[in-house]
Protein backbone atom coordinates (compact mmCIF):
# COMPACT_ATOMS: atom_id res chain seq x y z
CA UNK A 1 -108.68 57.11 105.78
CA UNK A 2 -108.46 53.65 103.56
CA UNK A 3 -106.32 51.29 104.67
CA UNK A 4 -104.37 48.63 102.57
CA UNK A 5 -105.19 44.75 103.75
CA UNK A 6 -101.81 44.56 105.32
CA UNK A 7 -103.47 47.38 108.11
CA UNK A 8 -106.68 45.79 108.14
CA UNK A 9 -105.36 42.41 108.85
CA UNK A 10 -102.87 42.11 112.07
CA UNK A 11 -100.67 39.17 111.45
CA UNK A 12 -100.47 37.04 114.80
CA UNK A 13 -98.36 38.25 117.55
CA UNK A 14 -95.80 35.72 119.16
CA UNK A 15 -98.34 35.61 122.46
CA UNK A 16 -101.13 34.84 120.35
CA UNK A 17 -99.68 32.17 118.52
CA UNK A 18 -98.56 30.62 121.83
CA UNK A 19 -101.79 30.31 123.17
CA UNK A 20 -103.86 29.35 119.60
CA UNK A 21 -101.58 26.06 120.09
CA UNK A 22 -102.87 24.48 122.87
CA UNK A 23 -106.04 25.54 122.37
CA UNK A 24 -106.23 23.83 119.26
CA UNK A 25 -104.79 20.45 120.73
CA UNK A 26 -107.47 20.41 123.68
CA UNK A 27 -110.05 21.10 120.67
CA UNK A 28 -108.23 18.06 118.53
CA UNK A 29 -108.39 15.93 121.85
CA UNK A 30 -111.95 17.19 123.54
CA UNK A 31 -113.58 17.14 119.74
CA UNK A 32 -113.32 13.82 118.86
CA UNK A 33 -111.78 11.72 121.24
CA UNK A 34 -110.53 8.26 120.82
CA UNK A 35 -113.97 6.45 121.21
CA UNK A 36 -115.88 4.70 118.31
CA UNK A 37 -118.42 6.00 116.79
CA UNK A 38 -121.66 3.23 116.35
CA UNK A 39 -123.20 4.52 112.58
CA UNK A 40 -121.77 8.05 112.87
CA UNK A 41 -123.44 8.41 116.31
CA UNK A 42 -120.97 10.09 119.13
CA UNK A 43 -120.40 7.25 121.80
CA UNK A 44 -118.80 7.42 125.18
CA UNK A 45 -118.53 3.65 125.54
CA UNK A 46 -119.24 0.48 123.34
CA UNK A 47 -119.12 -2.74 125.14
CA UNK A 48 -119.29 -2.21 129.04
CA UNK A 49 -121.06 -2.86 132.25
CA UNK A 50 -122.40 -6.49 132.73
CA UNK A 51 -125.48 -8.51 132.35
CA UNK A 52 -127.32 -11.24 134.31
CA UNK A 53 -130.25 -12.94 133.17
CA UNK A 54 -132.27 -10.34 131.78
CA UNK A 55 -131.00 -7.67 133.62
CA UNK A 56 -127.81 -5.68 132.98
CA UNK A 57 -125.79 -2.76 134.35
CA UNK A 58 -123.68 0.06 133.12
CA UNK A 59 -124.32 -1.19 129.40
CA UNK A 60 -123.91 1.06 126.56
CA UNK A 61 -127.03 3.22 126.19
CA UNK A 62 -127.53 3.18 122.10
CA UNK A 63 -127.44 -0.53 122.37
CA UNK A 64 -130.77 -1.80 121.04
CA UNK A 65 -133.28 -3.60 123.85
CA UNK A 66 -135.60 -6.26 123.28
CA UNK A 67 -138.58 -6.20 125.63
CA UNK A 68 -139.48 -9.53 124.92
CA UNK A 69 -137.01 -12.65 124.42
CA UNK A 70 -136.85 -13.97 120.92
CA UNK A 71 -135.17 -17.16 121.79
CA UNK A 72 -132.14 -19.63 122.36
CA UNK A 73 -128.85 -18.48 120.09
CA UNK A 74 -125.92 -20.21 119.63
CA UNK A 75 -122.68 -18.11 118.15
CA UNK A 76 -120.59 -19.36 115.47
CA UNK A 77 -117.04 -17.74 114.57
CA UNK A 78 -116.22 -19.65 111.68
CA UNK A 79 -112.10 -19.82 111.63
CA UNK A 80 -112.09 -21.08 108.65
CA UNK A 81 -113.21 -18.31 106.50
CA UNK A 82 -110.69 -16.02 104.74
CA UNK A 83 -111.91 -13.41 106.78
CA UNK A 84 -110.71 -14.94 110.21
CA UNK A 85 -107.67 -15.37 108.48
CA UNK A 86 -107.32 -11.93 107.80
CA UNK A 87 -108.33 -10.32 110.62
CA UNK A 88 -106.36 -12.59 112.48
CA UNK A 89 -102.97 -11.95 110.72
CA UNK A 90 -103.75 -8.00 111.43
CA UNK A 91 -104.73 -8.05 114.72
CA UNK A 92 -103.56 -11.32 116.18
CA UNK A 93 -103.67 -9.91 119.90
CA UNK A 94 -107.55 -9.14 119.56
CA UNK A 95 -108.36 -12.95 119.69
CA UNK A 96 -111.94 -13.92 118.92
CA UNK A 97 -114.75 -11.59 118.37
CA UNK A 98 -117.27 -13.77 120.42
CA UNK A 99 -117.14 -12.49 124.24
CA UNK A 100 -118.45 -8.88 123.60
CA UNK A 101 -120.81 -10.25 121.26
CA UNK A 102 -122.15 -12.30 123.52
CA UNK A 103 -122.28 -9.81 126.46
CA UNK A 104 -123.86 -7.29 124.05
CA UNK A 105 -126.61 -9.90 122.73
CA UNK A 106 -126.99 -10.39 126.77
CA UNK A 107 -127.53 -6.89 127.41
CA UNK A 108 -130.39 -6.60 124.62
CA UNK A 109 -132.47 -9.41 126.12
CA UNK A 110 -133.17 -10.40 122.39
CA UNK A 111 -131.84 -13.62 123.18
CA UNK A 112 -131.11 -16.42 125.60
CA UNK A 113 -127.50 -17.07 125.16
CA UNK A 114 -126.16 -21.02 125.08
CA UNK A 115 -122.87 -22.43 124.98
CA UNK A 116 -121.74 -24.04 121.70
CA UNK A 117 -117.80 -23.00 121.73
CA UNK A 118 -114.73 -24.06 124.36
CA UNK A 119 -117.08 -24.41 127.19
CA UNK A 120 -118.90 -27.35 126.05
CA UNK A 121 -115.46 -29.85 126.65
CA UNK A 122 -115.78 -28.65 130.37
CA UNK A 123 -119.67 -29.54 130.69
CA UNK A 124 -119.24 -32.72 128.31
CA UNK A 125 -116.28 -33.30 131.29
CA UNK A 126 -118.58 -32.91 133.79
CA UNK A 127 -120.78 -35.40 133.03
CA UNK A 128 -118.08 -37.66 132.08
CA UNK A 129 -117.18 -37.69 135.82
CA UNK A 130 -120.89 -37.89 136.60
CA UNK A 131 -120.98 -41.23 134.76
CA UNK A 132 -117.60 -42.70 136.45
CA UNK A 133 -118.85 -42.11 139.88
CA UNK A 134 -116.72 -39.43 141.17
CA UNK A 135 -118.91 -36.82 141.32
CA UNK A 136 -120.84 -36.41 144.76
CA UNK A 137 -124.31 -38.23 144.96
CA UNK A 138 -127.12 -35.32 143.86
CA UNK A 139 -124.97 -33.77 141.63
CA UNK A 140 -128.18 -33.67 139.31
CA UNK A 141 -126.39 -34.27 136.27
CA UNK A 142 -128.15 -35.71 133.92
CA UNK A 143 -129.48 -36.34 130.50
CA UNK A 144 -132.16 -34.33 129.01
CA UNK A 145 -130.59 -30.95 130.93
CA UNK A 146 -129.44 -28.91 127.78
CA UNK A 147 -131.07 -26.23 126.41
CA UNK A 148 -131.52 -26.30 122.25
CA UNK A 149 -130.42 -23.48 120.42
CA UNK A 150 -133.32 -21.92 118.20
CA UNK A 151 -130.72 -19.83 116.13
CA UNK A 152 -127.27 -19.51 115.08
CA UNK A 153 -125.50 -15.71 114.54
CA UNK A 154 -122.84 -15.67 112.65
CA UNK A 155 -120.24 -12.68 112.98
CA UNK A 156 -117.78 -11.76 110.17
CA UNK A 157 -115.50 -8.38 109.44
CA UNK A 158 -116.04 -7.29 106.21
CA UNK A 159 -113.29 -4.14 106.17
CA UNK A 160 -111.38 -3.29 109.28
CA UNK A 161 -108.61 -0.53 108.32
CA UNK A 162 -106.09 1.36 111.45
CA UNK A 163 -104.67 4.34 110.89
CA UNK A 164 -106.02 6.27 107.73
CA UNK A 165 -106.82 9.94 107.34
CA UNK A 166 -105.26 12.78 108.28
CA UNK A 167 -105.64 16.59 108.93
CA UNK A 168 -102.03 17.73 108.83
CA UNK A 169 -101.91 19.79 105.20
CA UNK A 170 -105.07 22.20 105.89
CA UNK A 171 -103.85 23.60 109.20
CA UNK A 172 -99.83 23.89 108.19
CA UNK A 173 -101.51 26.27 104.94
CA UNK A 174 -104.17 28.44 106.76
CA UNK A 175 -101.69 29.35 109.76
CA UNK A 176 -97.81 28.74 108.53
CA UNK A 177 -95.02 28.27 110.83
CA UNK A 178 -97.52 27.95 113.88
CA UNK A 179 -99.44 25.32 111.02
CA UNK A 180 -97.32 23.35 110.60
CA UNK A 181 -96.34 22.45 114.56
CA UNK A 182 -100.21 22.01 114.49
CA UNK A 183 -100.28 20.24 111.14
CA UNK A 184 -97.71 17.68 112.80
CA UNK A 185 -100.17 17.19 116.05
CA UNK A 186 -103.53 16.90 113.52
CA UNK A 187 -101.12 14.79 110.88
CA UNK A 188 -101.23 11.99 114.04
CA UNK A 189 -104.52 11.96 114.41
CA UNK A 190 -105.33 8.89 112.22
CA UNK A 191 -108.93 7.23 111.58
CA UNK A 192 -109.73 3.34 112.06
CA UNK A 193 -113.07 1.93 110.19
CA UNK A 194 -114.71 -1.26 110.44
CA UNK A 195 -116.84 -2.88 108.52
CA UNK A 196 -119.36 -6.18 110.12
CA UNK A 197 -122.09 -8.67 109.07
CA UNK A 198 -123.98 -10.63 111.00
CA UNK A 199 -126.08 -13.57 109.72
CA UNK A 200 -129.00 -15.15 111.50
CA UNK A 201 -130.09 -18.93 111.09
CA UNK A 202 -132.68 -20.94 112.23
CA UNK A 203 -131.44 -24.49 113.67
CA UNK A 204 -134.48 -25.98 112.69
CA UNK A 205 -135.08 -25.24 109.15
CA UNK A 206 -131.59 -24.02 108.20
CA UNK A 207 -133.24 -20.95 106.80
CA UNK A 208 -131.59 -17.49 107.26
CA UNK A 209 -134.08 -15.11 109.31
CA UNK A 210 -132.07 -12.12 109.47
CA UNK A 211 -128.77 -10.36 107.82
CA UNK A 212 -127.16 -6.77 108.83
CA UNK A 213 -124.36 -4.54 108.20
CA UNK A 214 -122.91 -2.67 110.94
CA UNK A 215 -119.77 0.39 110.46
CA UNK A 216 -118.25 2.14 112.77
CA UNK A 217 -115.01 4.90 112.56
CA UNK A 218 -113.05 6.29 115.49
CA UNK A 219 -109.63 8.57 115.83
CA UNK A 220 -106.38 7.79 117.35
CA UNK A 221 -103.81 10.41 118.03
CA UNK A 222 -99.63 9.85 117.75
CA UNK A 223 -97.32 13.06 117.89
CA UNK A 224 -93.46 12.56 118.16
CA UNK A 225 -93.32 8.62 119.03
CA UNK A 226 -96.71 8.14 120.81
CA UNK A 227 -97.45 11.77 123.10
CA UNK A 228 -101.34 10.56 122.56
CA UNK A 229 -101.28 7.52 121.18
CA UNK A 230 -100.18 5.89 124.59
CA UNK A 231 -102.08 7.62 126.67
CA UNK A 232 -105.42 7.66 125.24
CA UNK A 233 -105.45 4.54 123.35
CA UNK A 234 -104.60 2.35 126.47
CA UNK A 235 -101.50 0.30 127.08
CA UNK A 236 -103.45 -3.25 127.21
CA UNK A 237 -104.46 -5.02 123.89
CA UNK A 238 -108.13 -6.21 123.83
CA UNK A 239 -111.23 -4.85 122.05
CA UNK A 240 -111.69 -2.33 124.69
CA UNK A 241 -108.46 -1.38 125.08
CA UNK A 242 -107.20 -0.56 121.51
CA UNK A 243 -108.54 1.72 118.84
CA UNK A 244 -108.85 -0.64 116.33
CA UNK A 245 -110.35 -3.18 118.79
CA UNK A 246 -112.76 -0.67 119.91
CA UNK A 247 -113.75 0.28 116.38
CA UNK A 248 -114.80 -3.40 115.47
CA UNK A 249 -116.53 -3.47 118.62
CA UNK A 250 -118.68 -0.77 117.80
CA UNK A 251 -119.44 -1.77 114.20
CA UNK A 252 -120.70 -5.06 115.72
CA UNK A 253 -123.21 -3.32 117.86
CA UNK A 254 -124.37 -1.16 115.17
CA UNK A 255 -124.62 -4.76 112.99
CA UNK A 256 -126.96 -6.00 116.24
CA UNK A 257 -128.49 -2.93 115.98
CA UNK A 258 -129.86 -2.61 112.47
CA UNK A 259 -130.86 -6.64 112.93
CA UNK A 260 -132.67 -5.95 115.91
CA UNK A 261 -134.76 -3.25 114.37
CA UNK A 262 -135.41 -5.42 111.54
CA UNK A 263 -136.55 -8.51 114.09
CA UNK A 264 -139.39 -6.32 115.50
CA UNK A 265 -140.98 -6.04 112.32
CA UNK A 266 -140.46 -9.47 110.75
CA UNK A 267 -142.33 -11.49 108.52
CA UNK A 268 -141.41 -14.66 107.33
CA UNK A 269 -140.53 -15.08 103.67
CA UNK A 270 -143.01 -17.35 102.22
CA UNK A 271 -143.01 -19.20 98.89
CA UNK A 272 -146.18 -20.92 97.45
CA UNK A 273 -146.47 -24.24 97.65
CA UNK A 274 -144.23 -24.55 100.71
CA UNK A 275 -140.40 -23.90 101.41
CA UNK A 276 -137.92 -26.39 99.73
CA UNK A 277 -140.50 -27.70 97.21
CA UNK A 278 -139.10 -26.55 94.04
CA UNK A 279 -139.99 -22.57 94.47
CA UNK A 280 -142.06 -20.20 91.58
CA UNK A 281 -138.72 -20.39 89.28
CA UNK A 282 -139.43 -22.76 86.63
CA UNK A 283 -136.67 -24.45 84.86
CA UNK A 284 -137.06 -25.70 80.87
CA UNK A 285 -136.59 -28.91 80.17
């Protein structure tokens, strides 16, 4: 015998409903998480572990490696830029974008690392005492010690947006009253992008070897004053402690990334006639 679509189609009992809902969350939570992903790639971390030398341990595994060094690089986080401004304003508890960079770089092996920032007033002290005569005799500072750095990179945040997206006003349609409880938990779950460049100079000639553009987008979740947010996000600020810190993170080391894989195939630019001797565009008189 036919039946109408109101037979064929059982609407949800009470104990069904009841256990849909926190099988959704755990799918919400397990799904995506609250770590970054580096170019759309799932990641369980972004910037951890350690390095020394050219070894490292417990680094991020889709971090690029270099098998052979490429040479010295300073870093430069130009505060003057509108976009230091910016970011800084928005996220003033971050502080500077240098330290995971430089742990990251580190990690790769790409590079030999040098001080250019804050630390050089305490080894400029250093030798300050060495030429007073308090240090101890063989101290071994002296001139001539430094290491040069070959090449300057250059971090910047091109975009860097918290809490955008939403997946509230699907789920509260396709399932009503039990919806729209889960339309509240999938309303706080909120996406952070980031945007990065990195530019790579060469101290010598001033000419830019390399450019890249990293992105990266996680989730955050918030229901009723902070049920998830808290307690996934982490209570400490930082980059690895905040979603939006963790988000920049990771679109740095896709930025390293893409410049890396550009540095094993590179070719320098070359103009005939020589670099910086009035170039193949000809201007009238």
């Amino acid at each position: 015998m036919f039946r109408g679509k109101a037979d064929i189609i059982p609407t949800p009992s009470f104990s069904f409903k009841a256990a849909l809902i926190p099988a959704l969350l755990l799918f919400l939570v397990g799904c995506e998480g609250t770590m970054p992903k580096m170019g759309g790639g799932a990641s369980n971390s972004v910037a951890t572990g350690s390095a020394s030398g050219s070894t490292s341990e417990g680094g991020n595994s889709q971090l690029e490696r270099c098998d052979e060094t490429l040479g010295t690089l300073a870093l430069d986080e130009d505060r003057n830029a509108e976009w230091w401004h910016g970011y800084y304003s928005r996220y003033p508890k971050l502080g500077s974008t240098l330290p995971v960079l430089r742990m990251m770089i580190q990690q790769s092996n790409c590079f030999v690392v040098v001080e250019r920032g804050g630390g050089m007033n305490n080894m400029m002290r250093e030798r300050d005492l060495e030429k007073s005569g308090e240090l101890r005799s063989g101290s071994k500072f002296q001139k001539g010690q430094m290491v040069s750095a070959d090449y300057t990179l250059r971090p910047s945040i091109q975009f860097s947006d918290k809490g955008t997206g939403g997946l509230g006003g699907s789920l509260g349609g396709l399932f009503g009253s039990t919806g729209r409880l889960l339309g509240n938990v999938a309303g706080g779950m909120k996406s952070n992008e980031a945007a990065t460049t990195l530019l790579l100079i060469d101290n010598r000639s001033s000419v830019q070897i390399s450019s890249s553009v990293g992105s990266a987008k996680n989730f955050d979740f918030n229901l009723g004053g902070g049920l998830f947010g808290g307690g996934l996000a982490g209570s400490a600020s930082g980059f690895t402690n905040t979603p939006e810190g963790k988000v920049i993170t990771a679109a740095f080391a896709d930025s390293f990334n893409q410049m890396t894989k550009s540095l094993r195939n590179y070719k320098a630019q070359t103009v005939k006639g020589g670099l910086g001797k009035g170039g193949r565009l000809k201007v009238g008189e």
